[in-house]
N, C-alpha and C. Protein backbone atom coordinates (compact mmCIF):
# COMPACT_ATOMS: atom_id res chain seq x y z
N UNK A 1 75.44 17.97 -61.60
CA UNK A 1 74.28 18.21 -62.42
C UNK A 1 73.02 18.26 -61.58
N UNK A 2 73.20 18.19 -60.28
CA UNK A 2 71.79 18.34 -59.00
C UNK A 2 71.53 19.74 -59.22
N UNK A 3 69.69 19.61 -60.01
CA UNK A 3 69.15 20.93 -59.94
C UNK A 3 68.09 20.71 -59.07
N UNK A 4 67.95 21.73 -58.02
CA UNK A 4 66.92 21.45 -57.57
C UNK A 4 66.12 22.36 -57.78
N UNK A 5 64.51 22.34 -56.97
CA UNK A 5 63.31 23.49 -56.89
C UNK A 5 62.88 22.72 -55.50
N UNK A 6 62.26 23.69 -55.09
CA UNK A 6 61.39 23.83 -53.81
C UNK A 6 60.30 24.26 -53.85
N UNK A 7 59.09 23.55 -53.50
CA UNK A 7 57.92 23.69 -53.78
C UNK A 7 57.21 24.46 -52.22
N UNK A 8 56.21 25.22 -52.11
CA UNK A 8 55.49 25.39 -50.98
C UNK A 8 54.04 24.14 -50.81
N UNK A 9 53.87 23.67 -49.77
CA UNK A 9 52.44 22.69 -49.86
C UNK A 9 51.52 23.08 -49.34
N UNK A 10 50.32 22.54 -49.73
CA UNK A 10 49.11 23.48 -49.20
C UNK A 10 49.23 23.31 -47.42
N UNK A 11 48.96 23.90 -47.05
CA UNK A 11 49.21 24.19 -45.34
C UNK A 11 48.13 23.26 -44.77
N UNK A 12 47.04 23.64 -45.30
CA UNK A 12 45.87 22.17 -44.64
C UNK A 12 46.34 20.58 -44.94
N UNK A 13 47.48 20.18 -45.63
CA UNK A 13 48.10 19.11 -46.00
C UNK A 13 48.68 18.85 -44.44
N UNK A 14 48.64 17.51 -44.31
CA UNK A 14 48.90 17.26 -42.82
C UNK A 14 50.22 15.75 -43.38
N UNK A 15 50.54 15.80 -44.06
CA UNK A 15 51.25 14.80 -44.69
C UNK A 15 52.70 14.88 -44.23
N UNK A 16 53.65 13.74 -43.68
CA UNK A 16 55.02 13.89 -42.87
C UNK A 16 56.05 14.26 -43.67
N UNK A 17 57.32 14.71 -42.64
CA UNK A 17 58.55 14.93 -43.77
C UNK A 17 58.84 13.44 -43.90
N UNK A 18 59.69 13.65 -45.13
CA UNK A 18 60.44 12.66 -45.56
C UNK A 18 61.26 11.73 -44.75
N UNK A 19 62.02 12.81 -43.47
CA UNK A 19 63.23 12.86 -42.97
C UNK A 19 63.32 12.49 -41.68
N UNK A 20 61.86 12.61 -41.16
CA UNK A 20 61.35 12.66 -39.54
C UNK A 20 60.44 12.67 -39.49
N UNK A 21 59.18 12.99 -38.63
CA UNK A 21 57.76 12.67 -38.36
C UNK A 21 56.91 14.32 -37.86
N UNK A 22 57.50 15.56 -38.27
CA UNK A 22 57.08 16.36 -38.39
C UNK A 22 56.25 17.07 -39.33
N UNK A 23 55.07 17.31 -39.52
CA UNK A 23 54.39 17.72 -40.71
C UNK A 23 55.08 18.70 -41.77
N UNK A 24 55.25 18.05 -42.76
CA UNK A 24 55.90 18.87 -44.21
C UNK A 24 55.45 20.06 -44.70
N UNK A 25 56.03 20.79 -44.70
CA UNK A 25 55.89 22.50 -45.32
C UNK A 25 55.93 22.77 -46.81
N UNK A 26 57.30 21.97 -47.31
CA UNK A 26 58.13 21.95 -48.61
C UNK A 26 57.96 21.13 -49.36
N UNK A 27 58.09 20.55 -50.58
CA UNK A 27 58.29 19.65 -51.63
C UNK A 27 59.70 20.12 -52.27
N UNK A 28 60.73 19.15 -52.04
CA UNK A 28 62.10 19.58 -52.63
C UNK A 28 62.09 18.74 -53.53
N UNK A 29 62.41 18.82 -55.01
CA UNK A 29 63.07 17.88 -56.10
C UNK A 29 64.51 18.04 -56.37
N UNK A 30 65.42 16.99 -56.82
CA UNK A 30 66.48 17.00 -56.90
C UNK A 30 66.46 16.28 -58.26
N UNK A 31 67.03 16.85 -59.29
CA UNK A 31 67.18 16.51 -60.72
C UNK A 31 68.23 15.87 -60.51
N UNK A 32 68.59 14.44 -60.90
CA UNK A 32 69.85 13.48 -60.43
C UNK A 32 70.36 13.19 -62.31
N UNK A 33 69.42 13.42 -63.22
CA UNK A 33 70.05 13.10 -64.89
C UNK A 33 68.87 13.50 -65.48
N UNK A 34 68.99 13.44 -66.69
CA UNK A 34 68.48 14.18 -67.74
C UNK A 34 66.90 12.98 -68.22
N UNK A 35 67.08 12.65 -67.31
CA UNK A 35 65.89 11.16 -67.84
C UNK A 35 64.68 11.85 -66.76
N UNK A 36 63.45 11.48 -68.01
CA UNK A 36 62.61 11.30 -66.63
C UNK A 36 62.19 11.24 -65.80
N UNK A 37 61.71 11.17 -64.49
CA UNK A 37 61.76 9.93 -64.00
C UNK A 37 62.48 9.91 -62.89
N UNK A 38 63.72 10.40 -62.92
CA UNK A 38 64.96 10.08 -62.09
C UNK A 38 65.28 11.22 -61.11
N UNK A 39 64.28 12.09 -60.58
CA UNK A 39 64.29 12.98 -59.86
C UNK A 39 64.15 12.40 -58.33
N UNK A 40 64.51 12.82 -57.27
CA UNK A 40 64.17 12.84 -56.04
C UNK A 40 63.59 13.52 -55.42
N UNK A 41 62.72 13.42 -54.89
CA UNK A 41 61.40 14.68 -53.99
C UNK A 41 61.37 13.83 -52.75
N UNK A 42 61.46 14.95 -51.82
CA UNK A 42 60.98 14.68 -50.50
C UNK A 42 60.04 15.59 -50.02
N UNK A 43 59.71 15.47 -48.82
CA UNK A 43 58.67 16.22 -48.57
C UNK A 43 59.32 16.73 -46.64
N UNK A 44 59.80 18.28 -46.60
CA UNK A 44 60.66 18.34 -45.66
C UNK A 44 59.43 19.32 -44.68
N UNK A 45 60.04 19.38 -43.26
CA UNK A 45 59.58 20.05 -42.26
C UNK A 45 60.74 21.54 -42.31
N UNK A 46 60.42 22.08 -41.46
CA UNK A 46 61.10 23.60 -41.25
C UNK A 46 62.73 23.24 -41.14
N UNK A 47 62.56 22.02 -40.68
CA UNK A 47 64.51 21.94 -40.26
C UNK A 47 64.96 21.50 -41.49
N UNK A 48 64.15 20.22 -42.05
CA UNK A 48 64.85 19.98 -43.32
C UNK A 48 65.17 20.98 -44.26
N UNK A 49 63.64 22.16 -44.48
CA UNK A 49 63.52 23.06 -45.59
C UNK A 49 65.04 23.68 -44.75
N UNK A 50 65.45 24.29 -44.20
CA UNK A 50 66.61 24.84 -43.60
C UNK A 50 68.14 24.24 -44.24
N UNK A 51 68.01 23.05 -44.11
CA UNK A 51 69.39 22.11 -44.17
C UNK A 51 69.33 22.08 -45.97
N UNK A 52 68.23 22.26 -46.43
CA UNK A 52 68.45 21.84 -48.13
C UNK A 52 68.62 23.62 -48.38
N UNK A 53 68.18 24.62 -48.08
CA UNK A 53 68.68 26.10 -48.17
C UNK A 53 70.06 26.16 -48.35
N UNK A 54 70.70 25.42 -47.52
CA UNK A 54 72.04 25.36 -47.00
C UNK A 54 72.73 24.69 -47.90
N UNK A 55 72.35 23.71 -48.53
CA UNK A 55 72.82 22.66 -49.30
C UNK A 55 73.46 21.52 -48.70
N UNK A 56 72.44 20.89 -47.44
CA UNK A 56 73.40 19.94 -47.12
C UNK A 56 72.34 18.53 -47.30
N UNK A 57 72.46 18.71 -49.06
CA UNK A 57 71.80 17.58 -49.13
C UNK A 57 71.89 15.98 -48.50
N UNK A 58 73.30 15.81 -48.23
CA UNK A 58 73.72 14.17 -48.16
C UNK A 58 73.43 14.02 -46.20
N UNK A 59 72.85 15.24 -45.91
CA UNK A 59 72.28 14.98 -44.74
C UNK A 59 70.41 14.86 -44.73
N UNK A 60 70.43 15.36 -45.46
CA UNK A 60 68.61 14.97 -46.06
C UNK A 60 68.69 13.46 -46.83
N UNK A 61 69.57 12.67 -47.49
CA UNK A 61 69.64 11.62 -47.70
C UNK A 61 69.71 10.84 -46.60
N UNK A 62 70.92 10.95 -45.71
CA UNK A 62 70.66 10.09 -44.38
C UNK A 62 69.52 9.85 -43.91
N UNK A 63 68.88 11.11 -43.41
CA UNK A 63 68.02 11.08 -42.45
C UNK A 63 66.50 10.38 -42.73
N UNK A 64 66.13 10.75 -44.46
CA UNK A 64 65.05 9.77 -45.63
C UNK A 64 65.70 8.38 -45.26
N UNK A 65 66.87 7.69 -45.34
CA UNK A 65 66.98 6.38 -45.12
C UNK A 65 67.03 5.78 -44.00
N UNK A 66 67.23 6.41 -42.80
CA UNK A 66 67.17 6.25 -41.66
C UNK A 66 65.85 6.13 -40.89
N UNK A 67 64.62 7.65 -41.93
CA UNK A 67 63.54 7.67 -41.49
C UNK A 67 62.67 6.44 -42.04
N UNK A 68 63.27 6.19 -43.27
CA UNK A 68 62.49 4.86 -44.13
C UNK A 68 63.02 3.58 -43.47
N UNK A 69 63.92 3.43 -43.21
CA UNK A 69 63.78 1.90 -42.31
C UNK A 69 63.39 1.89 -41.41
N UNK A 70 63.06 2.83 -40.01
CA UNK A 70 62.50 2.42 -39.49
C UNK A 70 60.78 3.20 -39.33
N UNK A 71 60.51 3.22 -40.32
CA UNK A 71 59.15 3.12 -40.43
C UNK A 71 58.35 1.72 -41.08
N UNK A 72 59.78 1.25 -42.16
CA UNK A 72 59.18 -0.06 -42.66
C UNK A 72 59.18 -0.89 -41.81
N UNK A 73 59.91 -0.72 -40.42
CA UNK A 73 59.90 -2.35 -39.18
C UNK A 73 58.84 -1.56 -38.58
N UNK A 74 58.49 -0.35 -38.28
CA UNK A 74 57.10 -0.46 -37.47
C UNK A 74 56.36 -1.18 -38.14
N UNK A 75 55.87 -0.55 -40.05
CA UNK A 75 55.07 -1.64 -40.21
C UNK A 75 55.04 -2.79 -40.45
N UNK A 76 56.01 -3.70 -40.41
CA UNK A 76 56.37 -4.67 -39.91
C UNK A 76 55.54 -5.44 -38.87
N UNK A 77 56.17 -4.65 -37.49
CA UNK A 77 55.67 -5.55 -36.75
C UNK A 77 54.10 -5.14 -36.36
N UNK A 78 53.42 -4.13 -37.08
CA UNK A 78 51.95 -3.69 -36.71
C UNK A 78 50.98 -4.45 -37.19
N UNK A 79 50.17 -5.53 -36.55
CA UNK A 79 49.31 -6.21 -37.43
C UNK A 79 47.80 -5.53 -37.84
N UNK A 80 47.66 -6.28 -38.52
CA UNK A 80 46.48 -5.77 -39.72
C UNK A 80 45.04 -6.32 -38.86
N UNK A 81 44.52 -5.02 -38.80
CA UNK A 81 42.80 -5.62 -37.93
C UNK A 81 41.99 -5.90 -39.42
């Protein structure tokens, strides 16, 4: 039941992919159920927008959880001026 859409972002948007630390091109949603709410959006660079073309979503999942932990131990260990 994964529907997705792909969004274009404004180009002066300097905001990261989801997946890695390359500036985002795309806005992908992934409709996961009929609720609300319960969609997934990332925000991909040229390789990601490539790999979700393809449909290899459960490699755009890895790489969001891989990219999200270790961004949460940088900020972690970054202290606050």
């Amino acid at each position: 039941m994964n529907k997705t859409s792909l969004f274009r972002l404004n180009p002066k948007s300097k905001k990261l992919c989801s997946c890695c630390d390359e500036v985002a091109i795309k806005k992908l949603e992934i409709q996961t159920s009929w609720f609300r709410g319960d969609d997934d959006v990332f925000l991909l660079c040229l390789t990601h927008v490539s790999a979700a073309e393809q449909m290899k979503f459960e490699d755009i999942y890895y790489d969001h959880a891989m990219t999200k932990a270790r961004r949460a131990k940088t900020a972690q260990r970054t202290p606050l001026l």
